[in-house]
Protein backbone atom coordinates (compact mmCIF):
# COMPACT_ATOMS: atom_id res chain seq x y z
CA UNK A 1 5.43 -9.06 -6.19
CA UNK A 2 7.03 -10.10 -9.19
CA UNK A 3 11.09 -9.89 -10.21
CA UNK A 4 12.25 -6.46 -10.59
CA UNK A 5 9.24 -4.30 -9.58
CA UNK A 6 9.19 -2.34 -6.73
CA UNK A 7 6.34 -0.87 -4.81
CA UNK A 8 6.59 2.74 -5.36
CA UNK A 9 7.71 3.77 -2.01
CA UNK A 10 8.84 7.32 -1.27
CA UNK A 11 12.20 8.93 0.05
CA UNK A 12 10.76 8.24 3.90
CA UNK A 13 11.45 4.50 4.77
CA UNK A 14 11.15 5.23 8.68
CA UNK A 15 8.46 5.55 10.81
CA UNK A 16 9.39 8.97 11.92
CA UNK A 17 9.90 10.01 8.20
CA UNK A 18 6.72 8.75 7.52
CA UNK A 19 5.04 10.25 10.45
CA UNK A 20 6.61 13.92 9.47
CA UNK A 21 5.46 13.07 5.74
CA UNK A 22 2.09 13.26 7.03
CA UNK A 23 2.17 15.79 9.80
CA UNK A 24 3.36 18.22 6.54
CA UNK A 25 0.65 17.06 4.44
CA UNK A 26 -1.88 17.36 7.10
CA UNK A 27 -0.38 20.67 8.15
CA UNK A 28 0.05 22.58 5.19
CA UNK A 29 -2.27 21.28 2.70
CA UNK A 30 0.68 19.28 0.33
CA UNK A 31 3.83 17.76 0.44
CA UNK A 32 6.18 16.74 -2.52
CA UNK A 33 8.41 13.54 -2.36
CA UNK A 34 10.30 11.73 -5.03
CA UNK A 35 9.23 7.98 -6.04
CA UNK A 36 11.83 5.40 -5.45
CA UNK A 37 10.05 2.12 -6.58
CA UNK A 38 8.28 1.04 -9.97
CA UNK A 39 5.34 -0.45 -9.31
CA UNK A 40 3.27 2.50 -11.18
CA UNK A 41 4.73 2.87 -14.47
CA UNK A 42 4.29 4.01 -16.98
CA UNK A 43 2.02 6.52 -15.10
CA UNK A 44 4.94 7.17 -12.77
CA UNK A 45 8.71 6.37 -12.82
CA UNK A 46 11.81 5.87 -9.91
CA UNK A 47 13.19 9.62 -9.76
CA UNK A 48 9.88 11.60 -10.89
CA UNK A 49 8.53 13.68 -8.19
CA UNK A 50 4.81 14.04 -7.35
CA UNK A 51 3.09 16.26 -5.12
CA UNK A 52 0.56 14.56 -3.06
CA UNK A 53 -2.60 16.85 -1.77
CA UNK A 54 -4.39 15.97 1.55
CA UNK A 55 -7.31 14.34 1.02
CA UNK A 56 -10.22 13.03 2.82
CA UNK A 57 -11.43 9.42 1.75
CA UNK A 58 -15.05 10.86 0.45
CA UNK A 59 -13.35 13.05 -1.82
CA UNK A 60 -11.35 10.07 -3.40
CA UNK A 61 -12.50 8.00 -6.52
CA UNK A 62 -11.13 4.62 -8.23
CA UNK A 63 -8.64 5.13 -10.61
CA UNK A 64 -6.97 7.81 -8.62
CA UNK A 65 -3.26 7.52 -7.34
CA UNK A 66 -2.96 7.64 -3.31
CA UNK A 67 0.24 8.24 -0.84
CA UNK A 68 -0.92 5.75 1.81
CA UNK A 69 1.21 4.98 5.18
CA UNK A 70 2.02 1.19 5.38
CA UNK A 71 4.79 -0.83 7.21
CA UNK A 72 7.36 -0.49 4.46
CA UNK A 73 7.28 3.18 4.34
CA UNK A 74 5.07 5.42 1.95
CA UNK A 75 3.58 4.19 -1.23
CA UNK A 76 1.67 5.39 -4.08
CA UNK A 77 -0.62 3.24 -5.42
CA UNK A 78 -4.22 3.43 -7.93
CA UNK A 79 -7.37 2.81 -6.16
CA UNK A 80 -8.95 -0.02 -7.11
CA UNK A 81 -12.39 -0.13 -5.01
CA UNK A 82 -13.47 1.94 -1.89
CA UNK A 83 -15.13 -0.21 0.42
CA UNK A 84 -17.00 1.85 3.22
CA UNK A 85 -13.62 3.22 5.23
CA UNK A 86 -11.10 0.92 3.80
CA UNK A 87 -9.42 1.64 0.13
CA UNK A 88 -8.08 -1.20 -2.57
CA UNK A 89 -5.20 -0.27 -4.24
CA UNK A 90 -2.87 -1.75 -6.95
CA UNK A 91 0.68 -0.55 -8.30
CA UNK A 92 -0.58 -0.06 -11.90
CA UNK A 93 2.25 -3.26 -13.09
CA UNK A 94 1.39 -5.35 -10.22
CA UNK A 95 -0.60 -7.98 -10.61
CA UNK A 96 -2.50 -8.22 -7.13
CA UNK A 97 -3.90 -5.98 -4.77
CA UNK A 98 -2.73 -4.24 -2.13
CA UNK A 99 -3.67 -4.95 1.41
CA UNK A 100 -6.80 -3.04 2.39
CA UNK A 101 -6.00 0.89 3.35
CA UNK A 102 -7.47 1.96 6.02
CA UNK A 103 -8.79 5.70 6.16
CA UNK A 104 -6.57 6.72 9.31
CA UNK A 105 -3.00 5.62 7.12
CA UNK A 106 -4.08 8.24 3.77
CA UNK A 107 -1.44 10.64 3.43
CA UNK A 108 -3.43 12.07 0.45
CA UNK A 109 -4.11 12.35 -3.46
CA UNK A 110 -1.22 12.46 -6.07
CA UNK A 111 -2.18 15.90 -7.65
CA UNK A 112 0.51 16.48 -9.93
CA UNK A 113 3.95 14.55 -11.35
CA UNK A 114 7.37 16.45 -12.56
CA UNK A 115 9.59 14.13 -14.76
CA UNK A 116 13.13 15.90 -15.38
CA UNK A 117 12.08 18.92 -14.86
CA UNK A 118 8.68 18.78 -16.53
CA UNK A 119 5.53 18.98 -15.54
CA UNK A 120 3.85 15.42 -16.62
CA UNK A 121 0.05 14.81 -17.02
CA UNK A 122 -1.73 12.14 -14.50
CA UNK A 123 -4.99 11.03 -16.38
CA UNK A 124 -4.15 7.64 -17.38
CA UNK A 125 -4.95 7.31 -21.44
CA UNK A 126 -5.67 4.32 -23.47
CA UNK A 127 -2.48 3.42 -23.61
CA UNK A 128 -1.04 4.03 -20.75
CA UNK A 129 -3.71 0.60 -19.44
CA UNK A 130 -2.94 -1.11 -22.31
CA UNK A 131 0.59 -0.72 -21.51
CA UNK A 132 0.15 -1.50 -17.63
CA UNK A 133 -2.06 -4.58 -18.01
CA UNK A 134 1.11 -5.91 -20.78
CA UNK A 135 3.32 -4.88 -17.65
CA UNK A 136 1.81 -6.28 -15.41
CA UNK A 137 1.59 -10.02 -17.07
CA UNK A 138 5.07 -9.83 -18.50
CA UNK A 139 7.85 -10.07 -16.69
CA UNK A 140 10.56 -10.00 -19.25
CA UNK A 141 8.19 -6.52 -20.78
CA UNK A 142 8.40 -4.86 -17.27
CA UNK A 143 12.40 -5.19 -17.47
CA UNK A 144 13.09 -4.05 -20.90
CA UNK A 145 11.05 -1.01 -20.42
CA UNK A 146 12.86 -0.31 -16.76
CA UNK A 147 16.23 -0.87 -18.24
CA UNK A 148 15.44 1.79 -21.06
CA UNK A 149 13.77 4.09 -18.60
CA UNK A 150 16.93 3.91 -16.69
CA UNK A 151 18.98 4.83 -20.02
CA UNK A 152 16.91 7.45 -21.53
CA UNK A 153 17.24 9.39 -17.85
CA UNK A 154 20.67 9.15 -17.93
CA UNK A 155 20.78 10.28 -21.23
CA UNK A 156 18.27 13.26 -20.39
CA UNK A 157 20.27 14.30 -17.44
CA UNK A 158 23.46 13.86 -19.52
CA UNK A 159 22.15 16.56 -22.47
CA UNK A 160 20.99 18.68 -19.62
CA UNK A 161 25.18 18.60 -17.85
């Protein structure tokens, strides 16, 4: 990991959070948590919330966004490659892969993204990964555009008071 990004790890930190994370995902079909880190932008930023569907690991292909269980809590990432039972994933400004993903740690599929209060569109366009890959090799890139994130939200949530 590099400077300021974080992975994009959900509200549930615990092992018990994550555990009831996936017992309601598993349960009822979906689950909705907001994203904490910001290894994913610009596809998604700290504060959105996405809904993740559960998913089985035939029904996933690369280039979709995951909710996967590891050690430091939840965390969305892009698949990479699916290898057999085990997934490769990437935060979309990071510049190496995850570790492997095992099928038994998928929560499930991020369906669908709200960003103050709207509903935000998941298919990754051109520039979108043009604007990841400059991310993702740029440090100094990654912080400008997470500083102005930061100020435009507070701004957005300001005209909304």
């Amino acid at each position: 990991m590099t400077g300021d990004v974080m992975p994009v790890v959900l509200q549930q930190r615990s092992a018990l959070g994550c555990e009831l994370v996936t017992e309601v995902a598993h349960s009822f079909g979906e689950v909705c948590l907001q994203v904490t880190g910001s290894s994913m932008i610009p596809a998604i930023w700290p504060g959105d919330v996405v809904a993740v569907r559960r998913s089985e690991l035939g029904e996933l292909r690369p280039g979709q966004i995951v909710l996967y269980r590891q050690e430091r809590g939840l965390v969305a990432h892009r698949i990479v490659h699916i290898h057999g039972n085990l997934l490769t994933t990437r935060g979309d400004t990071l510049r190496h892969v995850d570790p492997p993903v095992k099928a038994s740690d998928l929560v499930g599929q991020v369906l669908s993204l709200v960003r103050n209060g709207q509903r935000v569109n998941l298919r990754q366009s051109s520039w979108q990964r043009i604007s990841a890959s400059i991310l993702r090799h740029s440090d100094l890139c990654l912080r400008m555009t997470l500083r102005l994130g930061l100020r435009l939200r507070r701004q957005g949530t300001e005209e909304m008071a």
